[in-house]
PDB file of N, CA and C in Angstrom:
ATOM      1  N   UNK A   1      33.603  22.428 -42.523  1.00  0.00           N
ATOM      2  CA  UNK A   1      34.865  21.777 -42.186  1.00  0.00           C
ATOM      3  C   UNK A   1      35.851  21.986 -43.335  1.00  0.00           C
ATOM      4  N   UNK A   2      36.809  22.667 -43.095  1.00  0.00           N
ATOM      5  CA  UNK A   2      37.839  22.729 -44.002  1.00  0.00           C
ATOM      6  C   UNK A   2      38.450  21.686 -44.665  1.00  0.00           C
ATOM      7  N   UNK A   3      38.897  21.653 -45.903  1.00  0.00           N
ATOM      8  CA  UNK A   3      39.266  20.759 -46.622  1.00  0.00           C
ATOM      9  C   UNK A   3      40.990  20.313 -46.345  1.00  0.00           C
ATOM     10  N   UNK A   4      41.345  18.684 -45.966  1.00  0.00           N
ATOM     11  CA  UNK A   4      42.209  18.450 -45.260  1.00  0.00           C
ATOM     12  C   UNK A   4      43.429  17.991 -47.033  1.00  0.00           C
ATOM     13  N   UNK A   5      44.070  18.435 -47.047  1.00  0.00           N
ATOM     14  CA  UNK A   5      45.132  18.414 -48.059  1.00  0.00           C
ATOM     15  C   UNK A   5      46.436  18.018 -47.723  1.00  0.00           C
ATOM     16  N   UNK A   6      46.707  17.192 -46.657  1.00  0.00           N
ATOM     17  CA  UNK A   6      47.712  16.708 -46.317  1.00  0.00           C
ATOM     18  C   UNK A   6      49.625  17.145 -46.569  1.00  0.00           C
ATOM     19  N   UNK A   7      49.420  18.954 -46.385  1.00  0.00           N
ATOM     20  CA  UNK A   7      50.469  19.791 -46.579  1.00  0.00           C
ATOM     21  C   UNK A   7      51.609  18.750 -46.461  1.00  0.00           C
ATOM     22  N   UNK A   8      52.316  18.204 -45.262  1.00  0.00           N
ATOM     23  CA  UNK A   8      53.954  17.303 -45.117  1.00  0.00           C
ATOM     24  C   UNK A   8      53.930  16.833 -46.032  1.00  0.00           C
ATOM     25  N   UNK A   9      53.304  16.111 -46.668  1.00  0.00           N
ATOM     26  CA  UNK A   9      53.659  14.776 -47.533  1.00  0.00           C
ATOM     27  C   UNK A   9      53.703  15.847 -48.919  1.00  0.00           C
ATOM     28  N   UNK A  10      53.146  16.626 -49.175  1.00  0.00           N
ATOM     29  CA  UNK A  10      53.059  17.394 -50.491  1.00  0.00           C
ATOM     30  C   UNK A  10      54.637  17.900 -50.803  1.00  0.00           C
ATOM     31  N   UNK A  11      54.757  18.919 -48.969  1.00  0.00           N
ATOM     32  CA  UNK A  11      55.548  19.642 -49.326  1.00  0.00           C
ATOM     33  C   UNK A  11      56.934  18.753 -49.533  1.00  0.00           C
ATOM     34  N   UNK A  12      56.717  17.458 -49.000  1.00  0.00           N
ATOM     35  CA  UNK A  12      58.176  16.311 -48.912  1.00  0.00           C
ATOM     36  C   UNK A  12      58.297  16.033 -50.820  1.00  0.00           C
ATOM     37  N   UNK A  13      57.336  15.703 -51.199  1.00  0.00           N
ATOM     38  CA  UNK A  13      57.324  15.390 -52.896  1.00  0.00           C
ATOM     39  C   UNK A  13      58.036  16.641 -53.416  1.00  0.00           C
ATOM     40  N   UNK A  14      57.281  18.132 -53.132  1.00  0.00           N
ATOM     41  CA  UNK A  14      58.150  18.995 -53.775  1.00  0.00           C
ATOM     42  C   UNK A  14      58.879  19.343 -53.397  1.00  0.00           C
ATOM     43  N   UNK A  15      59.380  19.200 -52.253  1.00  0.00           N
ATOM     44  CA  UNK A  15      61.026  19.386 -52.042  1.00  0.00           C
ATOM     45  C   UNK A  15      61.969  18.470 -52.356  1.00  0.00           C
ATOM     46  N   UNK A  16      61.290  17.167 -53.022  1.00  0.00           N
ATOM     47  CA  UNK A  16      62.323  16.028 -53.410  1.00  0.00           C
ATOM     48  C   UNK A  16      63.094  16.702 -54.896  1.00  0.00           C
ATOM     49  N   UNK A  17      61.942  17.066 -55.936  1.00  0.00           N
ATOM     50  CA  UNK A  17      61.997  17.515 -57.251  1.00  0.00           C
ATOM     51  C   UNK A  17      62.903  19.007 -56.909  1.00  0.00           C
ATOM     52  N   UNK A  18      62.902  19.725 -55.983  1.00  0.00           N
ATOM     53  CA  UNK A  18      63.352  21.348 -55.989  1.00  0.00           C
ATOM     54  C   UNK A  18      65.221  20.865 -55.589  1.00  0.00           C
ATOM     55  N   UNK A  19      65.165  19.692 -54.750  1.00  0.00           N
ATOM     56  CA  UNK A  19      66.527  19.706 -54.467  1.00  0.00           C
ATOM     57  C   UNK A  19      67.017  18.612 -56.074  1.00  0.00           C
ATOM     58  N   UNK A  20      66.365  18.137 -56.453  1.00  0.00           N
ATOM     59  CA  UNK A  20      67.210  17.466 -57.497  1.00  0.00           C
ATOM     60  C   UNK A  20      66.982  18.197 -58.851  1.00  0.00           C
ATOM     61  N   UNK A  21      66.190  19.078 -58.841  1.00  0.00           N
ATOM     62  CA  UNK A  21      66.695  20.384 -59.874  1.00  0.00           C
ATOM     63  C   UNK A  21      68.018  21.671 -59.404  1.00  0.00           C
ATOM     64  N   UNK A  22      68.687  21.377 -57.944  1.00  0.00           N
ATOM     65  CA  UNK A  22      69.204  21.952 -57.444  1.00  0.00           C
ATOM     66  C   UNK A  22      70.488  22.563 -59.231  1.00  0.00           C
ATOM     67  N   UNK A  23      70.786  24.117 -58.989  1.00  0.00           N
ATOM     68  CA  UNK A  23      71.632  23.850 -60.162  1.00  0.00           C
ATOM     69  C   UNK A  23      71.094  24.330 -61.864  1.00  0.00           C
ATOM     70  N   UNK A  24      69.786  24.472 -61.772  1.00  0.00           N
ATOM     71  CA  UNK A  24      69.124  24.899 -62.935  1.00  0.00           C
ATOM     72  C   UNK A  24      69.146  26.170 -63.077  1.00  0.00           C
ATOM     73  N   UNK A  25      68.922  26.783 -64.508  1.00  0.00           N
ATOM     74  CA  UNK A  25      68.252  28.179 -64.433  1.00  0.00           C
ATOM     75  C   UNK A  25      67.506  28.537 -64.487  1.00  0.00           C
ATOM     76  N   UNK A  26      67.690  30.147 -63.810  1.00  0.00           N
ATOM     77  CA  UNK A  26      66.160  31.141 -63.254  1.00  0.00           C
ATOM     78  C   UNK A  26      64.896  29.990 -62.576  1.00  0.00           C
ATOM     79  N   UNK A  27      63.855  29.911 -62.627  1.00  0.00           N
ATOM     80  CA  UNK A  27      62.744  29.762 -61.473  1.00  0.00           C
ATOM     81  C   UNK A  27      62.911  27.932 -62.144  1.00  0.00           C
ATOM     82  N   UNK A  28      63.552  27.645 -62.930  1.00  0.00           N
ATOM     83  CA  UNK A  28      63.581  26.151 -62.967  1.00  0.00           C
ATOM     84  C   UNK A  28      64.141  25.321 -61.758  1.00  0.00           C
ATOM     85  N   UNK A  29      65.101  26.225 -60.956  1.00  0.00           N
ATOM     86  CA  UNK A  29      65.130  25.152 -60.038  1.00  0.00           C
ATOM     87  C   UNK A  29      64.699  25.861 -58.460  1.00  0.00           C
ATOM     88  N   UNK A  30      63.471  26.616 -58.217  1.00  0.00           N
ATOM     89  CA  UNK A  30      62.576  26.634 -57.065  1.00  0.00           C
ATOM     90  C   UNK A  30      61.565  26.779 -57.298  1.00  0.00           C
ATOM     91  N   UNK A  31      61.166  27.166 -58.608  1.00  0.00           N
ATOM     92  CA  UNK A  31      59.803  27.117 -58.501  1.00  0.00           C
ATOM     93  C   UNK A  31      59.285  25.190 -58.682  1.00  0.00           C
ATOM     94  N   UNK A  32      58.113  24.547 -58.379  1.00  0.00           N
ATOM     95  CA  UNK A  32      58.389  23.130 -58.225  1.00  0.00           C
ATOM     96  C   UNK A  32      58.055  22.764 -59.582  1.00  0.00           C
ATOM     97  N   UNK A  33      56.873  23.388 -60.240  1.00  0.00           N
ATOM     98  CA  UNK A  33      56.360  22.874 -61.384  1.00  0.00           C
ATOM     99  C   UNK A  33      57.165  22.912 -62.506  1.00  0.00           C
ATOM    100  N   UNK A  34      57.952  24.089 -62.452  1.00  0.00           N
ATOM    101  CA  UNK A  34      58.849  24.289 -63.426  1.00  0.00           C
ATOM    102  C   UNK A  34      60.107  23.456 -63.493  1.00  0.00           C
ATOM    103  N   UNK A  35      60.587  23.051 -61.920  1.00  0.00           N
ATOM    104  CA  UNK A  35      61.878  22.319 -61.656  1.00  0.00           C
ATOM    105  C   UNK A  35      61.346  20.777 -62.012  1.00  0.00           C
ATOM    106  N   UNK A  36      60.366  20.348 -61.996  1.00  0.00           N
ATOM    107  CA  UNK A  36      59.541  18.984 -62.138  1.00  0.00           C
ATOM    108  C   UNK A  36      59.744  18.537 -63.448  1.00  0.00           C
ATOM    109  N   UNK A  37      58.819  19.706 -64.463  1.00  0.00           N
ATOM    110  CA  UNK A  37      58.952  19.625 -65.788  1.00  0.00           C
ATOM    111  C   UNK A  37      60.404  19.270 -66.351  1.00  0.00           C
ATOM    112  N   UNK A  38      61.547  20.052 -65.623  1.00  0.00           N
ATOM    113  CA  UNK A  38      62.525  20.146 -66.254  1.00  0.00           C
ATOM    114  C   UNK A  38      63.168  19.045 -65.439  1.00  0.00           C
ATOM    115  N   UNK A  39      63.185  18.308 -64.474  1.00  0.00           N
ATOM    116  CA  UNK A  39      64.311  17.355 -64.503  1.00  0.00           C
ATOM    117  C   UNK A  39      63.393  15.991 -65.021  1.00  0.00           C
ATOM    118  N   UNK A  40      62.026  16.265 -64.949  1.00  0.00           N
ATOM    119  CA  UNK A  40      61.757  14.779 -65.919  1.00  0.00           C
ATOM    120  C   UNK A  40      62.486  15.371 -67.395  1.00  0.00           C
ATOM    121  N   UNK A  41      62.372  16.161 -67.970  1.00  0.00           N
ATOM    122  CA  UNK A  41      62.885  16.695 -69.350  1.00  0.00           C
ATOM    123  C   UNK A  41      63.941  15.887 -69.373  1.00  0.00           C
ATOM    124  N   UNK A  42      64.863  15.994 -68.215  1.00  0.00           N
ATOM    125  CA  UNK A  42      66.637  15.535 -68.034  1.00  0.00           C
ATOM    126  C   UNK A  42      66.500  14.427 -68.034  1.00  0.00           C
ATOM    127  N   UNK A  43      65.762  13.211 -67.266  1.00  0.00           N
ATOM    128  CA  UNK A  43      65.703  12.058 -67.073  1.00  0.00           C
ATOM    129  C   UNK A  43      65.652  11.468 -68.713  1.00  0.00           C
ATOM    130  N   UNK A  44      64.432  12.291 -69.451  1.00  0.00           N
ATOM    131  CA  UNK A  44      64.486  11.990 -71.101  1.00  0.00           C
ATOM    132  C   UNK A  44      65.717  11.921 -71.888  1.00  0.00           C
ATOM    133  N   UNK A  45      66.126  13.078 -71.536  1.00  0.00           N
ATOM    134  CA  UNK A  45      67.548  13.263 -72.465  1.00  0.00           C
ATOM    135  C   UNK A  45      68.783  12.506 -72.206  1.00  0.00           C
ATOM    136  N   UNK A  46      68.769  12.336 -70.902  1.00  0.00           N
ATOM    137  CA  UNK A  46      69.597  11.104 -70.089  1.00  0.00           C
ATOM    138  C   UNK A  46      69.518  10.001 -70.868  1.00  0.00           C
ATOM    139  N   UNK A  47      68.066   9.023 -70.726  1.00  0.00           N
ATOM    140  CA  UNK A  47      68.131   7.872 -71.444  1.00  0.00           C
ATOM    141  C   UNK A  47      68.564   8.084 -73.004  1.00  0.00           C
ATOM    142  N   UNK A  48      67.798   9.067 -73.615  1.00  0.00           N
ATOM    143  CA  UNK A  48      68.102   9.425 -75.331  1.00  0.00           C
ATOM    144  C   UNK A  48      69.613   9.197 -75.682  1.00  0.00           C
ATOM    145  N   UNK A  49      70.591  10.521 -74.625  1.00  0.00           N
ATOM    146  CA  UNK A  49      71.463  10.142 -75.045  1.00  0.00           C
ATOM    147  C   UNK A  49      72.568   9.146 -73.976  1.00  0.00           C
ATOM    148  N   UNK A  50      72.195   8.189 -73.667  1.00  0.00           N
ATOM    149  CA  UNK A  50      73.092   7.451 -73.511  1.00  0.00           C
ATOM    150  C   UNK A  50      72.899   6.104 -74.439  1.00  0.00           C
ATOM    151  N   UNK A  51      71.735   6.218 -75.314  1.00  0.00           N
ATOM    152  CA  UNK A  51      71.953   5.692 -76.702  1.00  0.00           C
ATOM    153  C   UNK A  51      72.893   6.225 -77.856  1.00  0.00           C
ATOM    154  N   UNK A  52      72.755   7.735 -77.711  1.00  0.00           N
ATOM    155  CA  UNK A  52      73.716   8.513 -78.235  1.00  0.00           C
ATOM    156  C   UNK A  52      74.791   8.372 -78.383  1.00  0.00           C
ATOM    157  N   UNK A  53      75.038   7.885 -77.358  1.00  0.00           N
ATOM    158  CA  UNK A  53      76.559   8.470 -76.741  1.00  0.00           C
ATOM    159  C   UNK A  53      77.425   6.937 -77.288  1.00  0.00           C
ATOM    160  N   UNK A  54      76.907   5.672 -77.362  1.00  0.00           N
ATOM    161  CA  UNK A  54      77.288   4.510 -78.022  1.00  0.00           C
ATOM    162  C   UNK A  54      77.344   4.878 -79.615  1.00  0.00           C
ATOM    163  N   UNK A  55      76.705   5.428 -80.572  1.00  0.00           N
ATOM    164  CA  UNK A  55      76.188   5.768 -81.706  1.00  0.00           C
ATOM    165  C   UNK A  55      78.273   6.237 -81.775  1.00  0.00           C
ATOM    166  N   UNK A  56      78.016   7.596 -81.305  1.00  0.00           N
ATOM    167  CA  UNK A  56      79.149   8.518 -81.542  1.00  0.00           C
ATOM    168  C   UNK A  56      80.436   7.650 -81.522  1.00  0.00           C
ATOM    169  N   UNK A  57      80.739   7.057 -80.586  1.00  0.00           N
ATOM    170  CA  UNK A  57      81.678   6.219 -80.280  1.00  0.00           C
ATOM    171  C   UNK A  57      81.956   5.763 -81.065  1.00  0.00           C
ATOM    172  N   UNK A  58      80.811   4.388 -81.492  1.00  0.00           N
ATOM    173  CA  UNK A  58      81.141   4.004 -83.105  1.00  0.00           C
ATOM    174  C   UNK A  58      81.848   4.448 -83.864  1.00  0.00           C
ATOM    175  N   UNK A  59      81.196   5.695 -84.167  1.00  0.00           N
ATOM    176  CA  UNK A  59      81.513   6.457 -85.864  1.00  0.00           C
ATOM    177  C   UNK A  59      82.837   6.860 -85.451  1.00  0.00           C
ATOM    178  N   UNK A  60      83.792   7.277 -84.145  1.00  0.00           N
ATOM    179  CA  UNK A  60      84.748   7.778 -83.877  1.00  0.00           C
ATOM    180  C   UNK A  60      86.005   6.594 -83.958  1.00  0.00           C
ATOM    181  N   UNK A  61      85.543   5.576 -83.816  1.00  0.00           N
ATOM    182  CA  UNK A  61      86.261   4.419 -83.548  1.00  0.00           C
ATOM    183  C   UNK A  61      86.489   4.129 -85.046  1.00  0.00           C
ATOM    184  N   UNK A  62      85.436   4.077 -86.091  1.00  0.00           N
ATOM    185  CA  UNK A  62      85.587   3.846 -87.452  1.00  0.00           C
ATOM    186  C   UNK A  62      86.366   5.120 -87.694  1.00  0.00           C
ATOM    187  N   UNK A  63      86.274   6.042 -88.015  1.00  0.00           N
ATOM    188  CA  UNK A  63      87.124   7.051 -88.021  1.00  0.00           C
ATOM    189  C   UNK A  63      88.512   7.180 -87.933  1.00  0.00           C
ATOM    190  N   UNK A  64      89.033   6.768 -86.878  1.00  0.00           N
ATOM    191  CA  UNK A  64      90.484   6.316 -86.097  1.00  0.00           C
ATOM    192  C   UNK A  64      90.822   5.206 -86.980  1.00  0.00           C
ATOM    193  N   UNK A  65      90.160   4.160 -86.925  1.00  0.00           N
ATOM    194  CA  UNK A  65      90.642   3.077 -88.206  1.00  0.00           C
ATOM    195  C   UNK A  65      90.937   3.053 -89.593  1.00  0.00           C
ATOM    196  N   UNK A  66      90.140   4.260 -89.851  1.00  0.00           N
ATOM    197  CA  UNK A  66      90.106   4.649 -91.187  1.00  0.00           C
ATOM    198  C   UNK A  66      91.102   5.145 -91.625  1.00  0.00           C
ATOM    199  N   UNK A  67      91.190   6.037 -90.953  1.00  0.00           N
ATOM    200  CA  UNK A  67      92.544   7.049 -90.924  1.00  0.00           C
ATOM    201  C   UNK A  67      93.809   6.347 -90.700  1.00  0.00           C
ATOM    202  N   UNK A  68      94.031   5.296 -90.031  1.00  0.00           N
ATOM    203  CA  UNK A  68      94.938   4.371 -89.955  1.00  0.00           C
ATOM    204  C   UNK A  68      94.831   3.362 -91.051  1.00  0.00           C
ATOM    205  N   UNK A  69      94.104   3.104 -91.475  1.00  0.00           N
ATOM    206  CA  UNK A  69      93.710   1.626 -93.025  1.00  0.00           C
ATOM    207  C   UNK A  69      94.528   2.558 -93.686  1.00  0.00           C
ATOM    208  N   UNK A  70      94.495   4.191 -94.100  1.00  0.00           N
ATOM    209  CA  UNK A  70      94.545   4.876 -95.292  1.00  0.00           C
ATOM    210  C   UNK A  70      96.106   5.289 -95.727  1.00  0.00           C
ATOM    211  N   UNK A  71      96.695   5.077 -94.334  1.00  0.00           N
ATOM    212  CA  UNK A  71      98.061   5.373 -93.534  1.00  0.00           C
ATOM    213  C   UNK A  71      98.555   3.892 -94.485  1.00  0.00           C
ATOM    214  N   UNK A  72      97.957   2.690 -94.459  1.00  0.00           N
ATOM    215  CA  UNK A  72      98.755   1.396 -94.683  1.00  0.00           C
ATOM    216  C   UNK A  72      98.484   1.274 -96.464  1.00  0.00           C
ATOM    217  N   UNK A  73      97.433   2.381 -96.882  1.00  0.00           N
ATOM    218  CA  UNK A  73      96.640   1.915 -98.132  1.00  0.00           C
ATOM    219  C   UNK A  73      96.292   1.379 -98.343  1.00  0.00           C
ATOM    220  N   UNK A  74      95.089   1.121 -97.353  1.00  0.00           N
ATOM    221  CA  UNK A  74      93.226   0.342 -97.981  1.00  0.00           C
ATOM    222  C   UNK A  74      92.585   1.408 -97.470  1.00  0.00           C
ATOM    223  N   UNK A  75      91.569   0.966 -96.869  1.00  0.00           N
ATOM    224  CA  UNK A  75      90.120   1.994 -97.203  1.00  0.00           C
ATOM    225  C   UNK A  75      89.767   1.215 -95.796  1.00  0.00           C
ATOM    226  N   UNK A  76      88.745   1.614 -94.937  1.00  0.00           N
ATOM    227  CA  UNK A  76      87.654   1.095 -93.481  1.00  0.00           C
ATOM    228  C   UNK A  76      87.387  -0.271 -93.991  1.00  0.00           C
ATOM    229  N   UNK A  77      86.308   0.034 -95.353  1.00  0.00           N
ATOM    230  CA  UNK A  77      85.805  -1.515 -95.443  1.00  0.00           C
ATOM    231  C   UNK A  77      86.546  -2.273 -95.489  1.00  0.00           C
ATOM    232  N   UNK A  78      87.396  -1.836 -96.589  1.00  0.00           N
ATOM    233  CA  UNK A  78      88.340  -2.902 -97.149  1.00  0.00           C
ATOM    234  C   UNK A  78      89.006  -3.690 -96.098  1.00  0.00           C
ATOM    235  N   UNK A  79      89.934  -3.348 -95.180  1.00  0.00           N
ATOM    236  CA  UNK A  79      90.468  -3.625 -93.909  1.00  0.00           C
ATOM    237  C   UNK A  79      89.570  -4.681 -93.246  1.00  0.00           C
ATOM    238  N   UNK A  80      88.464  -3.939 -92.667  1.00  0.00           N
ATOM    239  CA  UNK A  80      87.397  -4.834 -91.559  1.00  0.00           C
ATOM    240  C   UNK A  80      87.139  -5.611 -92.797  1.00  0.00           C
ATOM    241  N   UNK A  81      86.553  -5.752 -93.694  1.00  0.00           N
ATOM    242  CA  UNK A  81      86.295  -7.258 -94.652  1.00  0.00           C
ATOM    243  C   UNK A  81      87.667  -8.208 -94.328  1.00  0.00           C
ATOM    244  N   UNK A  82      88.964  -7.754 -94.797  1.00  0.00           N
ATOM    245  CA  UNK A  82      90.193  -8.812 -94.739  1.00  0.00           C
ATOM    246  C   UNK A  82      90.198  -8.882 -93.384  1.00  0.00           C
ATOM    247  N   UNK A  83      89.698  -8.308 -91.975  1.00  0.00           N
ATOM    248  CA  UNK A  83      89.912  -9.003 -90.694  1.00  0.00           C
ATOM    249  C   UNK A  83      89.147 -10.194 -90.874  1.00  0.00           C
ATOM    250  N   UNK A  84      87.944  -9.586 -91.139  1.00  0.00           N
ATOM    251  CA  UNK A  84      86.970 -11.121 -90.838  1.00  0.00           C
ATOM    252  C   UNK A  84      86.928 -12.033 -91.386  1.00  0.00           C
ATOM    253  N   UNK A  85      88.124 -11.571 -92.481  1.00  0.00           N
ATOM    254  CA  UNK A  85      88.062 -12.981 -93.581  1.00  0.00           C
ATOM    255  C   UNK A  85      88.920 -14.234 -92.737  1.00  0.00           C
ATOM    256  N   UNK A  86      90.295 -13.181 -92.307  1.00  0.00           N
ATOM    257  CA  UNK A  86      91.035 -14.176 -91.604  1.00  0.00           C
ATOM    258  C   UNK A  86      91.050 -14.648 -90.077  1.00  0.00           C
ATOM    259  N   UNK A  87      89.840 -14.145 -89.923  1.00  0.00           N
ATOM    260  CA  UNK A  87      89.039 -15.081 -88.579  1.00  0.00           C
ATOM    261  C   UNK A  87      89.559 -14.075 -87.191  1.00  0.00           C
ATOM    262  N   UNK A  88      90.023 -12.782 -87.602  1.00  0.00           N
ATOM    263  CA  UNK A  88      90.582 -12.127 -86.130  1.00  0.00           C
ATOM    264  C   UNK A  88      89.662 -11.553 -85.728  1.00  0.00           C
ATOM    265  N   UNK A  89      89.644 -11.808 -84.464  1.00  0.00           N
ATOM    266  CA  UNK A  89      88.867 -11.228 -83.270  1.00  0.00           C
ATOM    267  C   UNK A  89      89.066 -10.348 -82.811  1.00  0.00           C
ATOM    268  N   UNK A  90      88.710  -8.696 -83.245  1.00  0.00           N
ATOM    269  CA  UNK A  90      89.275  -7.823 -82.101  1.00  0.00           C
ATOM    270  C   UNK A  90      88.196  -6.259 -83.181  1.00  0.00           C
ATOM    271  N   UNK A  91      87.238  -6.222 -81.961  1.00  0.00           N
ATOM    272  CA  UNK A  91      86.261  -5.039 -82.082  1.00  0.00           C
ATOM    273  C   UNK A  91      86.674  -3.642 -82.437  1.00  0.00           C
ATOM    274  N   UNK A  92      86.625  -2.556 -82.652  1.00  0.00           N
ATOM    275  CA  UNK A  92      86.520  -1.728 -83.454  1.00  0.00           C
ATOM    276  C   UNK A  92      87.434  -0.329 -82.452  1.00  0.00           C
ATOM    277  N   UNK A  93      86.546  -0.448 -80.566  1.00  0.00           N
ATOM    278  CA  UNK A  93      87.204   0.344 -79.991  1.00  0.00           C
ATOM    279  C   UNK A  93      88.692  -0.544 -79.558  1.00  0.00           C
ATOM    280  N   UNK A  94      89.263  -1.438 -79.700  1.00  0.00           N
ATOM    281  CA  UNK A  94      90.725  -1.800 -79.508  1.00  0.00           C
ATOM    282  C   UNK A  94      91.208  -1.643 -80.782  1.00  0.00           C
ATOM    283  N   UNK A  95      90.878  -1.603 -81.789  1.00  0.00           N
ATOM    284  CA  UNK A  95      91.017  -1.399 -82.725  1.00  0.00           C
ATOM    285  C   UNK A  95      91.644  -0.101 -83.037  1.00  0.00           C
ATOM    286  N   UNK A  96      91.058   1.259 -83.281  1.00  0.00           N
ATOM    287  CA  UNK A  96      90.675   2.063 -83.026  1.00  0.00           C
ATOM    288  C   UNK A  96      91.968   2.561 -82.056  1.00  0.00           C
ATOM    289  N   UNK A  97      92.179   2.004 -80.632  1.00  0.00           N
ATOM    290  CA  UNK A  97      93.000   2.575 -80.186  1.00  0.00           C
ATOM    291  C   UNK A  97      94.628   2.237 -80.283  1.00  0.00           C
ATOM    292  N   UNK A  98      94.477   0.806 -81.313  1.00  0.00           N
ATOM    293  CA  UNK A  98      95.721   0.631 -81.667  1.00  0.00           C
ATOM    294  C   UNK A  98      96.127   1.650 -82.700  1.00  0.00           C
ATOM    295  N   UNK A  99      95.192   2.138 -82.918  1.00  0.00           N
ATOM    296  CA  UNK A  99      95.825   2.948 -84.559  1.00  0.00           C
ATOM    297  C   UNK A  99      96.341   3.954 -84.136  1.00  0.00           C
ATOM    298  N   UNK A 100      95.401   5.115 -82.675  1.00  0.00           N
ATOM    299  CA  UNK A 100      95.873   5.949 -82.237  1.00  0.00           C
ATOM    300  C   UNK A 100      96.754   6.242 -81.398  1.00  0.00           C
ATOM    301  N   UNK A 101      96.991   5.090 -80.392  1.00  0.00           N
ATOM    302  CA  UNK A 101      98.434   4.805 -79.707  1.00  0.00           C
ATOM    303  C   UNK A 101      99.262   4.044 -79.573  1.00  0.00           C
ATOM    304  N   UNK A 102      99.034   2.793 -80.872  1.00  0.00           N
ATOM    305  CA  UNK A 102      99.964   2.059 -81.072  1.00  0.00           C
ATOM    306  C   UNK A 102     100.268   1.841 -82.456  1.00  0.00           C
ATOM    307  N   UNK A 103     100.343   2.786 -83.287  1.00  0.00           N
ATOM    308  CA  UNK A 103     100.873   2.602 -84.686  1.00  0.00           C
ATOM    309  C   UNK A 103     101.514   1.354 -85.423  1.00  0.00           C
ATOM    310  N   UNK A 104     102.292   1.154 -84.534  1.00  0.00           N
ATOM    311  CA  UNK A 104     103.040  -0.182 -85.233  1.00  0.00           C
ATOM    312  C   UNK A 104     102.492  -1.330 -84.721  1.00  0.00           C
ATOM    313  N   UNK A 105     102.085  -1.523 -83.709  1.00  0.00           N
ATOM    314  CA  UNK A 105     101.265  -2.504 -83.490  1.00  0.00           C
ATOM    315  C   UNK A 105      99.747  -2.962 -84.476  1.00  0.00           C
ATOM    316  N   UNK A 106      99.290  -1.620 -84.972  1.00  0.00           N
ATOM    317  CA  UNK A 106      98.270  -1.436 -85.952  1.00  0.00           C
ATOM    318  C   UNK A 106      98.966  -1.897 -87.516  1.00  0.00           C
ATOM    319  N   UNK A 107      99.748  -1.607 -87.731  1.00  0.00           N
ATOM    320  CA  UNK A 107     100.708  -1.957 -88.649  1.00  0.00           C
ATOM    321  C   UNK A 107     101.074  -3.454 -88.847  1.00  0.00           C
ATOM    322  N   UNK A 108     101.424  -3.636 -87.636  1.00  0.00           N
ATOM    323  CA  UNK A 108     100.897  -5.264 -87.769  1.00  0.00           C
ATOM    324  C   UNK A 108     100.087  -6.212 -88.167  1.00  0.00           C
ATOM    325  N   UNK A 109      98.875  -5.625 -87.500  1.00  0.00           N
ATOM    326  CA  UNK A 109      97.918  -5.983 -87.901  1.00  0.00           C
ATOM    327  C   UNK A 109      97.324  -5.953 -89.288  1.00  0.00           C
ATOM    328  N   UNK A 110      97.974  -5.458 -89.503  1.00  0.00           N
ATOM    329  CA  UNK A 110      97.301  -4.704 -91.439  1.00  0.00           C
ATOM    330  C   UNK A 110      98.052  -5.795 -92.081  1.00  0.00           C
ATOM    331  N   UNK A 111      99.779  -5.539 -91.826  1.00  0.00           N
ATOM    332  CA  UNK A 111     100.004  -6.505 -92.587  1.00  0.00           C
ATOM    333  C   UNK A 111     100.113  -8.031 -92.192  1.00  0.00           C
ATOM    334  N   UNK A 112      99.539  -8.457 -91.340  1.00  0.00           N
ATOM    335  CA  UNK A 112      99.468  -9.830 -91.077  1.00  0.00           C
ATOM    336  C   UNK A 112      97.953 -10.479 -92.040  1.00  0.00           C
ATOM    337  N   UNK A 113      97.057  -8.949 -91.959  1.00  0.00           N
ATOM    338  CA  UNK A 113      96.028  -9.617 -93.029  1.00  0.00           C
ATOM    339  C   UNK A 113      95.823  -9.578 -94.311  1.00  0.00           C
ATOM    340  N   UNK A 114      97.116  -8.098 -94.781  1.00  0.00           N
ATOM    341  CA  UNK A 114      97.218  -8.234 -96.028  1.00  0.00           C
ATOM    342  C   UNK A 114      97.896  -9.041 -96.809  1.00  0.00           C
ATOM    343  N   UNK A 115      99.501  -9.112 -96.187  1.00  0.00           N
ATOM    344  CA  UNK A 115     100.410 -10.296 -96.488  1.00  0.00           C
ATOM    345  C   UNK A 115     100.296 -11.077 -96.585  1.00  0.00           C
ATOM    346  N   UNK A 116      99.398 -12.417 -95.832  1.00  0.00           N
ATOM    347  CA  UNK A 116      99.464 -13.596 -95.746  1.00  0.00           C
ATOM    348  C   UNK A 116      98.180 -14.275 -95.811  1.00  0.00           C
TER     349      UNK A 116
END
């Protein structure tokens, strides 16, 4: 008696993995084992970097501020220390985008914590 291997249901699993490797290169996205390997690979790099992708932001947002503190003459730290001294509330990406599209509004801000 031949051995019963339940072909539909197999071939339904690897055609789930072949259409959501749809888009890959060479035999990564029809061959199944290879398209398998590689979109769990993606699922990895997915989660990795969408830790990443917060990281970068950061450093870009400090960056933008910096470059704006240096514009008023202080320094990153220096700046974020005199915010928090004087109790203002306002995170790094509004921050950040006051410097880059609102100059004088950023300007404000500098000197409301340096001045007073």
């Amino acid at each position: 008696m031949p051995r019963a291997t339940n072909r539909p249901a197999a071939r339904k699993r690897h055609k789930k993995y072949i259409r959501r490797a749809k888009g890959y290169f060479g035999r990564k996205k029809n061959v199944y084992r290879l398209a398998r390997n590689q979109f769990e690979k993606g699922l990895q790099s997915a989660y990795r970097d969408r830790k990443l992708k917060k990281r970068l932001f950061r450093s870009l947002w400090i960056t933008r501020i910096n470059a704006g503190a240096r514009e008023a003459g202080l320094t990153y730290s220096g700046l974020m220390a005199k915010i928090k001294a004087k109790g203002i509330q306002i995170n790094r990406k509004a921050l950040a985008d006051l410097a880059m599209n609102e100059p004088k509004a950023f300007k404000k801000i500098v000197e409301t914590v340096v001045g007073g």
